[in-house]
PDB file of N, CA and C in Angstrom:
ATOM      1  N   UNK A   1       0.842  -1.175   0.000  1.00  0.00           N
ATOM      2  CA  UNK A   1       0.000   0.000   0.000  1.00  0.00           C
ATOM      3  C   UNK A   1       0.895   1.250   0.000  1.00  0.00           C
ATOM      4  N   UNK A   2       0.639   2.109  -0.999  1.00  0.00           N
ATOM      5  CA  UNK A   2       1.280   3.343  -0.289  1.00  0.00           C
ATOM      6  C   UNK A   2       1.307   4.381   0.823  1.00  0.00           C
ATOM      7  N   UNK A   3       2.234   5.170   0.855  1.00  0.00           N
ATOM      8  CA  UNK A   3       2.308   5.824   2.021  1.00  0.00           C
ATOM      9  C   UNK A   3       1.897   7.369   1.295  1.00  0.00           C
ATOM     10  N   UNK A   4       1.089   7.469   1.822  1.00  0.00           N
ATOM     11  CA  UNK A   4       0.094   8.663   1.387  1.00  0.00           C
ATOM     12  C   UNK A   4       1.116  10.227   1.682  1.00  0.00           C
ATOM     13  N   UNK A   5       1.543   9.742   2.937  1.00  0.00           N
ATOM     14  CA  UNK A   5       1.828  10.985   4.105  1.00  0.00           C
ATOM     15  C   UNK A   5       2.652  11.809   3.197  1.00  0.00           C
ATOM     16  N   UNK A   6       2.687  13.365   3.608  1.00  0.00           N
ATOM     17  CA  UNK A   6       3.819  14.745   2.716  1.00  0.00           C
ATOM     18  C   UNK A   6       4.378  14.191   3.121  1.00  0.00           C
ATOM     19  N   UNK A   7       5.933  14.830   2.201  1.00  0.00           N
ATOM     20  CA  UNK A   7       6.864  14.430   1.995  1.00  0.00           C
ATOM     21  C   UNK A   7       7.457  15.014   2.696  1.00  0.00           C
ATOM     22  N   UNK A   8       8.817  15.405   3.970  1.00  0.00           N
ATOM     23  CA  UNK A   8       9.808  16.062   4.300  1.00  0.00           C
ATOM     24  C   UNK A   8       9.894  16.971   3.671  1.00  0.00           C
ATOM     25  N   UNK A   9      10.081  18.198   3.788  1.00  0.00           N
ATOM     26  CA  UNK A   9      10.529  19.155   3.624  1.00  0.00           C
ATOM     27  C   UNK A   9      11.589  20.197   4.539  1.00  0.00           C
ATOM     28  N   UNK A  10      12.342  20.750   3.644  1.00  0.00           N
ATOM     29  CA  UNK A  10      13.435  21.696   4.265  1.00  0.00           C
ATOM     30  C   UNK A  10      13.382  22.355   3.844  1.00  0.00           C
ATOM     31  N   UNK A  11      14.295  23.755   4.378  1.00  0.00           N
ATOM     32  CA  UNK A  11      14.382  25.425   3.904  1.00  0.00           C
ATOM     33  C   UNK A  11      15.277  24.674   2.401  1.00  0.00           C
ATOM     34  N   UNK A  12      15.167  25.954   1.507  1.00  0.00           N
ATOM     35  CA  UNK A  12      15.697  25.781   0.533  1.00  0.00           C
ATOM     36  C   UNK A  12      17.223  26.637   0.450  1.00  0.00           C
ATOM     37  N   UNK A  13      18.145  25.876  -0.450  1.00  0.00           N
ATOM     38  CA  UNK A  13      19.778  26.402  -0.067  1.00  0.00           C
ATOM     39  C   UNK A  13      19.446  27.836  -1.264  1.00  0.00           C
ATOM     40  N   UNK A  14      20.702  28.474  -1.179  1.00  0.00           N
ATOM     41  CA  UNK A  14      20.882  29.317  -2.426  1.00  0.00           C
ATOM     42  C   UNK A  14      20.665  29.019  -3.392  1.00  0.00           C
ATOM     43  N   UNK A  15      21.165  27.962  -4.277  1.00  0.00           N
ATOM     44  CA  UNK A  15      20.892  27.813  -5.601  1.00  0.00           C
ATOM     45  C   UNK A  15      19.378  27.497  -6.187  1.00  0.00           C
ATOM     46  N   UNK A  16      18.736  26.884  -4.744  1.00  0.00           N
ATOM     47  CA  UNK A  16      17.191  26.711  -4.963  1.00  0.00           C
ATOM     48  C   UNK A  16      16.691  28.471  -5.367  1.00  0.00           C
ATOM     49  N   UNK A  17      17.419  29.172  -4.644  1.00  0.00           N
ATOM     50  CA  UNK A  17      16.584  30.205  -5.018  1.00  0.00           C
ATOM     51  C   UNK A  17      16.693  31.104  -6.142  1.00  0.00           C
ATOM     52  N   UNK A  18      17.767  30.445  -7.335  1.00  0.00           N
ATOM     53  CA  UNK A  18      18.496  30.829  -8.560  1.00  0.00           C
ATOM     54  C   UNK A  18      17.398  30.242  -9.577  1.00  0.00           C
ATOM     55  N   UNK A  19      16.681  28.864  -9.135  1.00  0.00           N
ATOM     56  CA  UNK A  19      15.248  28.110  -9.816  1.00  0.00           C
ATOM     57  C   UNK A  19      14.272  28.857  -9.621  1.00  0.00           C
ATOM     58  N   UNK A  20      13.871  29.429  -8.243  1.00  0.00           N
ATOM     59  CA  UNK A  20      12.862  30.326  -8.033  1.00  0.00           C
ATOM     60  C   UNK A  20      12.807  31.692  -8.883  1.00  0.00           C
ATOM     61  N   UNK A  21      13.767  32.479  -8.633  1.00  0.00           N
ATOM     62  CA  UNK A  21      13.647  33.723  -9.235  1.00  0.00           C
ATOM     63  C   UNK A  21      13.659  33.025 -10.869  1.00  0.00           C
ATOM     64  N   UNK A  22      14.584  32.146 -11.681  1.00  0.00           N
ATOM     65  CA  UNK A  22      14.207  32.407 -13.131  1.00  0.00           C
ATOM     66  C   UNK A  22      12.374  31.867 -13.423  1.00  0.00           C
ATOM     67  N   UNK A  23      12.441  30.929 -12.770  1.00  0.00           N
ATOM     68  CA  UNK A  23      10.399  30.275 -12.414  1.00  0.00           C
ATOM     69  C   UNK A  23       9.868  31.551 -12.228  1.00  0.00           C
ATOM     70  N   UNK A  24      10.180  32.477 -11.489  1.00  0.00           N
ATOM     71  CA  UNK A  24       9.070  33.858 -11.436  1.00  0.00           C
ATOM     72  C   UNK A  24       9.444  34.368 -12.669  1.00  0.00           C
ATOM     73  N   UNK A  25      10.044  35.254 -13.056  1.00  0.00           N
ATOM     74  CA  UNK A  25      10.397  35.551 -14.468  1.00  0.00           C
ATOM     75  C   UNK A  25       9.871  34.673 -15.960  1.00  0.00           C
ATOM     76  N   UNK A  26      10.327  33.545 -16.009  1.00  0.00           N
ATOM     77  CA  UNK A  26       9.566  32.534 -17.102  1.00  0.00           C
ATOM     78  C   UNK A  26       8.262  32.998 -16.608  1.00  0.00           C
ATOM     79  N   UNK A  27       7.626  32.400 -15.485  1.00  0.00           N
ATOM     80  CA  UNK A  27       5.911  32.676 -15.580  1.00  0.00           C
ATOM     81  C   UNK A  27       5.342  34.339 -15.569  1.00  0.00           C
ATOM     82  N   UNK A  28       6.025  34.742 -15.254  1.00  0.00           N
ATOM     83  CA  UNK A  28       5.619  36.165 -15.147  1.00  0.00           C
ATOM     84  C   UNK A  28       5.498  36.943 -16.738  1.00  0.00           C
ATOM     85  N   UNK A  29       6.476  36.403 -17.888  1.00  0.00           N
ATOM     86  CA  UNK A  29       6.808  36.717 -18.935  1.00  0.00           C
ATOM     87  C   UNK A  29       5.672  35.594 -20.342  1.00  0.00           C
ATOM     88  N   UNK A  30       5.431  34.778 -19.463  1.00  0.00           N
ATOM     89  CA  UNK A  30       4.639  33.755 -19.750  1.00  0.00           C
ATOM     90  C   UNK A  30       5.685  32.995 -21.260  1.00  0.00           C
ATOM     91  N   UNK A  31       6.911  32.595 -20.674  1.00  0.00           N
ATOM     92  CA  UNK A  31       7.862  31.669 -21.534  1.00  0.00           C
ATOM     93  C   UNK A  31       7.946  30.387 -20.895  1.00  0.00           C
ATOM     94  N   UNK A  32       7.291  30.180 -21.085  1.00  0.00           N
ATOM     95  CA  UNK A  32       7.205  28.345 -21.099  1.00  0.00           C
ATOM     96  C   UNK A  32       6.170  28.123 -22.045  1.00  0.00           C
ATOM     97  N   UNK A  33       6.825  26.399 -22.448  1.00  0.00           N
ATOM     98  CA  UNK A  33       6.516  25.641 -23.813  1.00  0.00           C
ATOM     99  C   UNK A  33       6.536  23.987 -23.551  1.00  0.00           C
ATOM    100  N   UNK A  34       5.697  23.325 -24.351  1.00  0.00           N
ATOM    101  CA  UNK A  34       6.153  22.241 -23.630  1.00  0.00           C
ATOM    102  C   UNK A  34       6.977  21.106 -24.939  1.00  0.00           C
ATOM    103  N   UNK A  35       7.468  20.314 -24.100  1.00  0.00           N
ATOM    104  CA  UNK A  35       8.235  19.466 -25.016  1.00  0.00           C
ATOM    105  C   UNK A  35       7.941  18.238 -24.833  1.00  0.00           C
ATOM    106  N   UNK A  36       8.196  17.202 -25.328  1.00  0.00           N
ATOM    107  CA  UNK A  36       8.126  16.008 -25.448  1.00  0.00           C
ATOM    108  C   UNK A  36       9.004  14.464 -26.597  1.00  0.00           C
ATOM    109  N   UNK A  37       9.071  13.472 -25.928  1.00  0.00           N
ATOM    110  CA  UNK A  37       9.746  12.613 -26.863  1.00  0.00           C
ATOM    111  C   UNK A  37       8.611  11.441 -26.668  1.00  0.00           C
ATOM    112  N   UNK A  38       8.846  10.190 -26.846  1.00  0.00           N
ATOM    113  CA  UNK A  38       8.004   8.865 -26.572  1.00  0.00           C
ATOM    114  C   UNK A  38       6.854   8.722 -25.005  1.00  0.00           C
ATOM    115  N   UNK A  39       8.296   8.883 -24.384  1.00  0.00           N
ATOM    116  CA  UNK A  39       7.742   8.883 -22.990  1.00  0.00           C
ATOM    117  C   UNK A  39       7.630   9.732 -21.935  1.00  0.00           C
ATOM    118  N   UNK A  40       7.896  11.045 -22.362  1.00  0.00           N
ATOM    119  CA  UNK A  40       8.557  12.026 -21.204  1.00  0.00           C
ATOM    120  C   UNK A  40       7.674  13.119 -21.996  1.00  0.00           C
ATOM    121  N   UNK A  41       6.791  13.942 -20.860  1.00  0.00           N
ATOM    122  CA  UNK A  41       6.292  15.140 -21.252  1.00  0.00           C
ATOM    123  C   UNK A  41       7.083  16.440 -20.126  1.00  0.00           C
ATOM    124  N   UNK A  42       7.309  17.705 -21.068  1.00  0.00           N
ATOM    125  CA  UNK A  42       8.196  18.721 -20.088  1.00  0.00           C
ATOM    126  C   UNK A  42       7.289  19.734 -20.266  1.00  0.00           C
ATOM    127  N   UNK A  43       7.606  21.063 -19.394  1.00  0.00           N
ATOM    128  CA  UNK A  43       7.465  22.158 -19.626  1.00  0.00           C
ATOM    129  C   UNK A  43       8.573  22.732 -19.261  1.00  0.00           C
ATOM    130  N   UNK A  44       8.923  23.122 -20.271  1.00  0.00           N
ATOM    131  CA  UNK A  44      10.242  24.292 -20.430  1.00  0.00           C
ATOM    132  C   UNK A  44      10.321  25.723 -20.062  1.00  0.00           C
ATOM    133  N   UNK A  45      10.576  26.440 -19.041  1.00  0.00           N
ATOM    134  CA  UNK A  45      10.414  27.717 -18.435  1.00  0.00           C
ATOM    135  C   UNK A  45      11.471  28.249 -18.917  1.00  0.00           C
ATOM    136  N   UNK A  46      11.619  29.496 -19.875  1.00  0.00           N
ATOM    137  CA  UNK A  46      13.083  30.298 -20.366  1.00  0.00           C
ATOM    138  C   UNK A  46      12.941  31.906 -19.643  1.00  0.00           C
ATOM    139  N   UNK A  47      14.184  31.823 -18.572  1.00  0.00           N
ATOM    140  CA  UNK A  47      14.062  33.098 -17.881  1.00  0.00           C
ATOM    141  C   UNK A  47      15.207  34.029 -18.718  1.00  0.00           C
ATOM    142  N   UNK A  48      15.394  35.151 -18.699  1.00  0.00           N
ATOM    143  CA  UNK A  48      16.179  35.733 -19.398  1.00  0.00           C
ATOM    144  C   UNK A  48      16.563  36.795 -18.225  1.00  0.00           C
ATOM    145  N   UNK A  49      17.615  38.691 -18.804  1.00  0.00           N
ATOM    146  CA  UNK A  49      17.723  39.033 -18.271  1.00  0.00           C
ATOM    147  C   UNK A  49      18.426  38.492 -16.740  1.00  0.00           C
ATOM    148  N   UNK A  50      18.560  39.565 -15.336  1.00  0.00           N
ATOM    149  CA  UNK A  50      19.037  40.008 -14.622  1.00  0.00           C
ATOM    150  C   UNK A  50      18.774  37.868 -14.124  1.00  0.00           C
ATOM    151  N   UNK A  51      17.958  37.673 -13.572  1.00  0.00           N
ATOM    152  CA  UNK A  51      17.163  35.729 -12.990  1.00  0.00           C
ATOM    153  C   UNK A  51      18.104  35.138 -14.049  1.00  0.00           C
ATOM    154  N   UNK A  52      18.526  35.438 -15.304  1.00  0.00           N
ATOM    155  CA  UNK A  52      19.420  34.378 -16.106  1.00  0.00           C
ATOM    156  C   UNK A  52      20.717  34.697 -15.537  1.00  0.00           C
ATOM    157  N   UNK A  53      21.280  35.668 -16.243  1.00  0.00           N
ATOM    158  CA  UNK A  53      22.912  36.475 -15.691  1.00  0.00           C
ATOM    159  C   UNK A  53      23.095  35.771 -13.772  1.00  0.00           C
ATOM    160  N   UNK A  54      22.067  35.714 -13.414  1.00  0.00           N
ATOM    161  CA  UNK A  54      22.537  35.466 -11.627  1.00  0.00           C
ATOM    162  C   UNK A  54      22.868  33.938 -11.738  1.00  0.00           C
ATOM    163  N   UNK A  55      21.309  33.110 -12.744  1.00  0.00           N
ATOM    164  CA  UNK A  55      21.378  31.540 -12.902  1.00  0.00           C
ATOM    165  C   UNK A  55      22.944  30.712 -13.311  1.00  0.00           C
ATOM    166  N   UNK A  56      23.395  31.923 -14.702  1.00  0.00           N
ATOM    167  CA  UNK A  56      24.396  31.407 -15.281  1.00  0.00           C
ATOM    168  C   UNK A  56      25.723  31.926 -14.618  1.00  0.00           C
ATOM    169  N   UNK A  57      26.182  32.641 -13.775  1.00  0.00           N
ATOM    170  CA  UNK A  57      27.528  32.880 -12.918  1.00  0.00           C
ATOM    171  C   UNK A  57      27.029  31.790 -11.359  1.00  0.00           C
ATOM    172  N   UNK A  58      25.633  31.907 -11.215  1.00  0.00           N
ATOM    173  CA  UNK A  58      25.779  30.686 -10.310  1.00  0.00           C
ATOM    174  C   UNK A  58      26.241  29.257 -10.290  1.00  0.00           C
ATOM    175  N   UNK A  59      26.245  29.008 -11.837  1.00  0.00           N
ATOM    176  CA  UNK A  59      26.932  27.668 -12.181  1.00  0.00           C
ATOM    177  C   UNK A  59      27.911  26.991 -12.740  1.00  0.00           C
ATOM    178  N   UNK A  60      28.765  28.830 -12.522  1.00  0.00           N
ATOM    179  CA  UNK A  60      29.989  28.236 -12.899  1.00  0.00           C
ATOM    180  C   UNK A  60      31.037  27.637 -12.112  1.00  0.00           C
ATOM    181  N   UNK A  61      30.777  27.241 -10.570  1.00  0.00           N
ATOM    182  CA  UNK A  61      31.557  26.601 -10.092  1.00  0.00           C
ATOM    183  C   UNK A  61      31.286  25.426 -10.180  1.00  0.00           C
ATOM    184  N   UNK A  62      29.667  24.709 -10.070  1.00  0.00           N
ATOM    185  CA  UNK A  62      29.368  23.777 -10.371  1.00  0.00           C
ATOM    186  C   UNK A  62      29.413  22.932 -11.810  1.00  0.00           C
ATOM    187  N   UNK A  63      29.405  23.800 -12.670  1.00  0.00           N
ATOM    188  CA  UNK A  63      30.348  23.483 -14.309  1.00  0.00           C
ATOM    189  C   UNK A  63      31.447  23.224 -14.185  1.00  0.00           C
ATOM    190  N   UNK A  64      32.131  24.183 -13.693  1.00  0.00           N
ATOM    191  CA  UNK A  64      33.470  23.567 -13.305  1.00  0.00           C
ATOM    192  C   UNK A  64      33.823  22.194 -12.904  1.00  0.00           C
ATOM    193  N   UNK A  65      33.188  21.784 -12.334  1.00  0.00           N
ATOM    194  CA  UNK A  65      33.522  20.639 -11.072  1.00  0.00           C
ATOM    195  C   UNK A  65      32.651  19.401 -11.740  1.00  0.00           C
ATOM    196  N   UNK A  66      31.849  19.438 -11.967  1.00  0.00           N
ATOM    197  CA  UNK A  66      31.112  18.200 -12.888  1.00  0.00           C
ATOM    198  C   UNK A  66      31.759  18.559 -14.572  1.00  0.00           C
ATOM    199  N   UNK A  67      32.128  19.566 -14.856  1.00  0.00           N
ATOM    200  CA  UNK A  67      32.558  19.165 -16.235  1.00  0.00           C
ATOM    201  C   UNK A  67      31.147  19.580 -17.485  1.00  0.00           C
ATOM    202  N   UNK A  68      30.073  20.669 -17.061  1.00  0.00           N
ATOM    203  CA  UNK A  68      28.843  20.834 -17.850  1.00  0.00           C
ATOM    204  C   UNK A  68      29.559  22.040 -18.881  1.00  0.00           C
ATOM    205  N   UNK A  69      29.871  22.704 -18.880  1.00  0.00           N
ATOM    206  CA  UNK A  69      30.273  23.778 -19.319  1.00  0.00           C
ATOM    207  C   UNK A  69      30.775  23.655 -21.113  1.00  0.00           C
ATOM    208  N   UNK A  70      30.550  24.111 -21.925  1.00  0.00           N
ATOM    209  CA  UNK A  70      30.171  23.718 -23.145  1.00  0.00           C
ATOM    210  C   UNK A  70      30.410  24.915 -24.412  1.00  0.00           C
ATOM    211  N   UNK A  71      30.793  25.245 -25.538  1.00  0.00           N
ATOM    212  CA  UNK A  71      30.336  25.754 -26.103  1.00  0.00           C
ATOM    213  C   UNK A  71      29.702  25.262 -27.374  1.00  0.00           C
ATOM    214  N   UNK A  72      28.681  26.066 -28.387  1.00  0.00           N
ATOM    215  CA  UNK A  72      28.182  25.914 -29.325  1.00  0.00           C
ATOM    216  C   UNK A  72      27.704  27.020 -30.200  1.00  0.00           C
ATOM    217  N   UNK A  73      27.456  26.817 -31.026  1.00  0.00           N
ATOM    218  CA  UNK A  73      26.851  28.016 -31.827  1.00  0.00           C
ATOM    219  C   UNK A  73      27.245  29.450 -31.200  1.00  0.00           C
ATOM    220  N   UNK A  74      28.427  29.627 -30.905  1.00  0.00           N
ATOM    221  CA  UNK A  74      28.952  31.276 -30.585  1.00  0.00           C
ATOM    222  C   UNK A  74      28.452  30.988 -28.915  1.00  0.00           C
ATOM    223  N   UNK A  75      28.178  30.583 -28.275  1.00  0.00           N
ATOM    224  CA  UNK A  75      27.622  30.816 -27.442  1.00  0.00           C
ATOM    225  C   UNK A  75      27.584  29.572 -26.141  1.00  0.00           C
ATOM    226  N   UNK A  76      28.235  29.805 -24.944  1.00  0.00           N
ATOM    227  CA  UNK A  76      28.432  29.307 -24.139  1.00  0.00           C
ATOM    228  C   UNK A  76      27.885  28.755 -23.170  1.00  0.00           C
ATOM    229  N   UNK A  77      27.691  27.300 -22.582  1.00  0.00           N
ATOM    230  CA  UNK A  77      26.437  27.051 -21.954  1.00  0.00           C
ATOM    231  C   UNK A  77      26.800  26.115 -20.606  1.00  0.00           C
ATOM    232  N   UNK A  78      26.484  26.435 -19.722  1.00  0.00           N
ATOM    233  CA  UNK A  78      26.433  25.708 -18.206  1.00  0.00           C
ATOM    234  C   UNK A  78      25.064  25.362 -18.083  1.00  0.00           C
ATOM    235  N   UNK A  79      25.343  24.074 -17.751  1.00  0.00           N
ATOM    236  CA  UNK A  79      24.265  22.921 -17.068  1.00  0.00           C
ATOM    237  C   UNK A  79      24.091  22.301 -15.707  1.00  0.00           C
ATOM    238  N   UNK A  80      23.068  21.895 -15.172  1.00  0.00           N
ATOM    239  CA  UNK A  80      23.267  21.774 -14.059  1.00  0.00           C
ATOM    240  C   UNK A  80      23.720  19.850 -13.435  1.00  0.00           C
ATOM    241  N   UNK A  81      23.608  19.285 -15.047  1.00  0.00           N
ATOM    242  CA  UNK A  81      23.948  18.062 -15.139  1.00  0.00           C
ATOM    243  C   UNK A  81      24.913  18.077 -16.787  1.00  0.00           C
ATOM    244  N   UNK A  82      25.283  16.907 -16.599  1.00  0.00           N
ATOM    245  CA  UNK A  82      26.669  17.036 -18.255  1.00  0.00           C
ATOM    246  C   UNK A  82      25.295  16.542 -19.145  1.00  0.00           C
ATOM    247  N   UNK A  83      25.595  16.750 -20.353  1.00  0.00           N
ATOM    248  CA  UNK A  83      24.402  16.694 -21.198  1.00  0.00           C
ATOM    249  C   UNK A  83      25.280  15.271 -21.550  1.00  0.00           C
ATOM    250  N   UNK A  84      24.556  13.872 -21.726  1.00  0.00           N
ATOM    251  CA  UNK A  84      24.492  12.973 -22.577  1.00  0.00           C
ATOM    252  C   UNK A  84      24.578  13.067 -24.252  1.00  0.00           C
ATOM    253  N   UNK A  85      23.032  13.129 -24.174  1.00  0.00           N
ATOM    254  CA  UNK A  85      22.423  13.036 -25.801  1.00  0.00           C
ATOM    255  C   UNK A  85      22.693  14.125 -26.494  1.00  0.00           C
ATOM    256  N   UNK A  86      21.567  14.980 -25.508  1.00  0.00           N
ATOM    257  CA  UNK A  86      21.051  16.216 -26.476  1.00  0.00           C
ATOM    258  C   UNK A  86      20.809  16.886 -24.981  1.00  0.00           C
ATOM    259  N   UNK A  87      20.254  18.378 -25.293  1.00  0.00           N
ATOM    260  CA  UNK A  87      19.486  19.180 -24.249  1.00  0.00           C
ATOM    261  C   UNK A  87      17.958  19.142 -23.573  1.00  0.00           C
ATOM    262  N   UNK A  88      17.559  17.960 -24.241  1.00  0.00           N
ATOM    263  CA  UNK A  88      15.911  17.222 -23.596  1.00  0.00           C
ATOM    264  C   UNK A  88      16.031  17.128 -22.221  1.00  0.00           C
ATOM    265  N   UNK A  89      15.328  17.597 -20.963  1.00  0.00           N
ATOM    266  CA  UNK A  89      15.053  17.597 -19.931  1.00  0.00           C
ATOM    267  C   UNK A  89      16.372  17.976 -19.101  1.00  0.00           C
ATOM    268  N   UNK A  90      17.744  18.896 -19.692  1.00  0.00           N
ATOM    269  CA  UNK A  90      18.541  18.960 -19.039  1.00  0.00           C
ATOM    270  C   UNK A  90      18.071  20.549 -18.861  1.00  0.00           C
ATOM    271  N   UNK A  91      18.316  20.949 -17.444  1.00  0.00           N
ATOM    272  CA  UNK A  91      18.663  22.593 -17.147  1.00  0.00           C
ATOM    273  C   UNK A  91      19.521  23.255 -17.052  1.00  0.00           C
ATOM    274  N   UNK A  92      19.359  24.372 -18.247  1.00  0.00           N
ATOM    275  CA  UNK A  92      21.209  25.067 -19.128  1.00  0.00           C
ATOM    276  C   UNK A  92      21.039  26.577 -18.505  1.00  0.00           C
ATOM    277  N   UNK A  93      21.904  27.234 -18.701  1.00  0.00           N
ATOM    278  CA  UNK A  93      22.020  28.786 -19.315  1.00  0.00           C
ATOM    279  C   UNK A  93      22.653  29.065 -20.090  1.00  0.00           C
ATOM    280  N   UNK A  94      22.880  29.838 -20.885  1.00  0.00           N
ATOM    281  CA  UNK A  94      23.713  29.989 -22.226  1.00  0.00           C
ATOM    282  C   UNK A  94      23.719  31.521 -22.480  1.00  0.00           C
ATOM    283  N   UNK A  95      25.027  32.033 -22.612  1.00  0.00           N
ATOM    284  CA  UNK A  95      25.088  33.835 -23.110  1.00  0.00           C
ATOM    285  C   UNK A  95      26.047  33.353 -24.000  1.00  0.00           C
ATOM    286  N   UNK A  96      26.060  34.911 -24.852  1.00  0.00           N
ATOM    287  CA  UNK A  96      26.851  35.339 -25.930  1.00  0.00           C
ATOM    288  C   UNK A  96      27.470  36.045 -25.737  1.00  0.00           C
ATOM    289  N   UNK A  97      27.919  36.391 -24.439  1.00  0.00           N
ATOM    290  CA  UNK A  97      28.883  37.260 -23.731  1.00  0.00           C
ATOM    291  C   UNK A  97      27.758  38.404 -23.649  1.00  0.00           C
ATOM    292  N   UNK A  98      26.805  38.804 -24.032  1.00  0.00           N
ATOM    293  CA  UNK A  98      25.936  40.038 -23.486  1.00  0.00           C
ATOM    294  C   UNK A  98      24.775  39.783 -23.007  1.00  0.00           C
ATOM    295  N   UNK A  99      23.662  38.585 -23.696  1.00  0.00           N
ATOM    296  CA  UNK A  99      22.365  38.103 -23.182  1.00  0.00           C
ATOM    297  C   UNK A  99      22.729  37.048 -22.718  1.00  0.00           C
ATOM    298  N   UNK A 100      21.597  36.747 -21.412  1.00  0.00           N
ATOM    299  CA  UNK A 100      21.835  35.302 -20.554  1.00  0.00           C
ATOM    300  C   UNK A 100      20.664  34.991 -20.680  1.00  0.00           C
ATOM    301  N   UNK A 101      20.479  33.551 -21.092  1.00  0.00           N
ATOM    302  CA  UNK A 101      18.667  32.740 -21.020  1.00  0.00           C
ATOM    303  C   UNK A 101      19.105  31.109 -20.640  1.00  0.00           C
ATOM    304  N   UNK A 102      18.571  31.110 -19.907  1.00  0.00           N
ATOM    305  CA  UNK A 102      18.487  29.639 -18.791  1.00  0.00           C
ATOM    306  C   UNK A 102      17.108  29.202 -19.481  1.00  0.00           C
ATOM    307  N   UNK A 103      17.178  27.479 -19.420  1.00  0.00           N
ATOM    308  CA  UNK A 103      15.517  27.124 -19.817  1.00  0.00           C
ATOM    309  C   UNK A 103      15.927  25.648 -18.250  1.00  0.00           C
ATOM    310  N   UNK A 104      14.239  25.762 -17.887  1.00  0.00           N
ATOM    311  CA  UNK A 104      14.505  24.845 -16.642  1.00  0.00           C
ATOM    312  C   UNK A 104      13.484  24.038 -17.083  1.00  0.00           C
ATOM    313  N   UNK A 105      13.417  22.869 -17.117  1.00  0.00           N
ATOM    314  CA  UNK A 105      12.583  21.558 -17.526  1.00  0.00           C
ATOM    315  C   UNK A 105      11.580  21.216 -16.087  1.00  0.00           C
ATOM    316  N   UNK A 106      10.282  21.067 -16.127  1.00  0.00           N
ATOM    317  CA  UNK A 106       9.246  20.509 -15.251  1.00  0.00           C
ATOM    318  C   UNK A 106       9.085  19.320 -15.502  1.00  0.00           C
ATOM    319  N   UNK A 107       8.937  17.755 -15.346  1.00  0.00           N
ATOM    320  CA  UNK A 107       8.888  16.751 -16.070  1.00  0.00           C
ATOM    321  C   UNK A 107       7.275  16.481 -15.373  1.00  0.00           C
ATOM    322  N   UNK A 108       6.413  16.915 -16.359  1.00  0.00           N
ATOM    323  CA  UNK A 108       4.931  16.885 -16.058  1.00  0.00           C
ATOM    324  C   UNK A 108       3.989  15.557 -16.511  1.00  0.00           C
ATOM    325  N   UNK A 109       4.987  14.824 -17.247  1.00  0.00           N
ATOM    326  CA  UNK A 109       3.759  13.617 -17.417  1.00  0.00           C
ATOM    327  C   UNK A 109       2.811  13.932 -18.482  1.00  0.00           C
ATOM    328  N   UNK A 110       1.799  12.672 -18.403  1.00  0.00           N
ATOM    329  CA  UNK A 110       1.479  12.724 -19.315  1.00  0.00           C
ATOM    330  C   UNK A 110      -0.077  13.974 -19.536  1.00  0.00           C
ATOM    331  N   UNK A 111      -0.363  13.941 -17.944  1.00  0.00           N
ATOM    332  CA  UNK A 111      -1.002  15.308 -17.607  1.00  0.00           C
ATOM    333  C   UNK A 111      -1.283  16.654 -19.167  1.00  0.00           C
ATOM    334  N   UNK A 112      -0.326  17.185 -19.861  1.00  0.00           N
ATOM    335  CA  UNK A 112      -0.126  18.111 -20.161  1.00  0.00           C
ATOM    336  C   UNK A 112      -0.186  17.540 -21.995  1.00  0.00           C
ATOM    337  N   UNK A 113      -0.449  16.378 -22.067  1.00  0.00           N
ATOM    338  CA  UNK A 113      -0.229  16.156 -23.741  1.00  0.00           C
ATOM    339  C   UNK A 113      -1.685  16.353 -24.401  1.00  0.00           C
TER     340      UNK A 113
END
């Protein structure tokens, strides 16, 4: 049987609050989209501006240290996991040395298709 009961919860660290502020910004701007492959439905939140620039210098120590850090198309990108495949359900930021846009993945199921 399952166990119904909430889940634990704790205060949230700093970087939780680097997800929060670009999540207010994406919804506030109303940039989110959703994505999908076979089995996996997302919603993709793209914060830009001042919530990106904070997202993407917040992860450059953690790029550093896992090894996410990347370039492509002119343009430079920290993750908060190393990308495998492709960029499907991974959470990036990416500037061109002047604009910063982070996209953060929701993995919503099949809810949203």
């Amino acid at each position: 049987m399952p166990d119904y009961r909430p889940i634990a919860l704790e205060e949230p660290t700093p970087r939780a609050q680097l997800y929060a502020d670009c999540l207010a910004d994406a919804t506030a701007n109303r940039r989110f989209h959703r994505a999908h492959d076979e089995g996996t439905s997302l919603l993709v939140f793209t914060c830009t501006g001042d919530p990106a620039r904070a997202f993407y210098d917040g992860l450059a120590e953690w790029s550093a240290q896992i090894g996410s850090q990347f370039q492509h198309a002119s343009r430079t990108y920290r993750s908060t996991s190393r990308v495998r495949q492709n960029l499907f359900g991974v959470d990036y930021c990416a500037t061109d040395g002047t604009q910063h846009e982070c996209a953060l993945t929701l993995n919503v199921g099949e809810f949203v298709r």
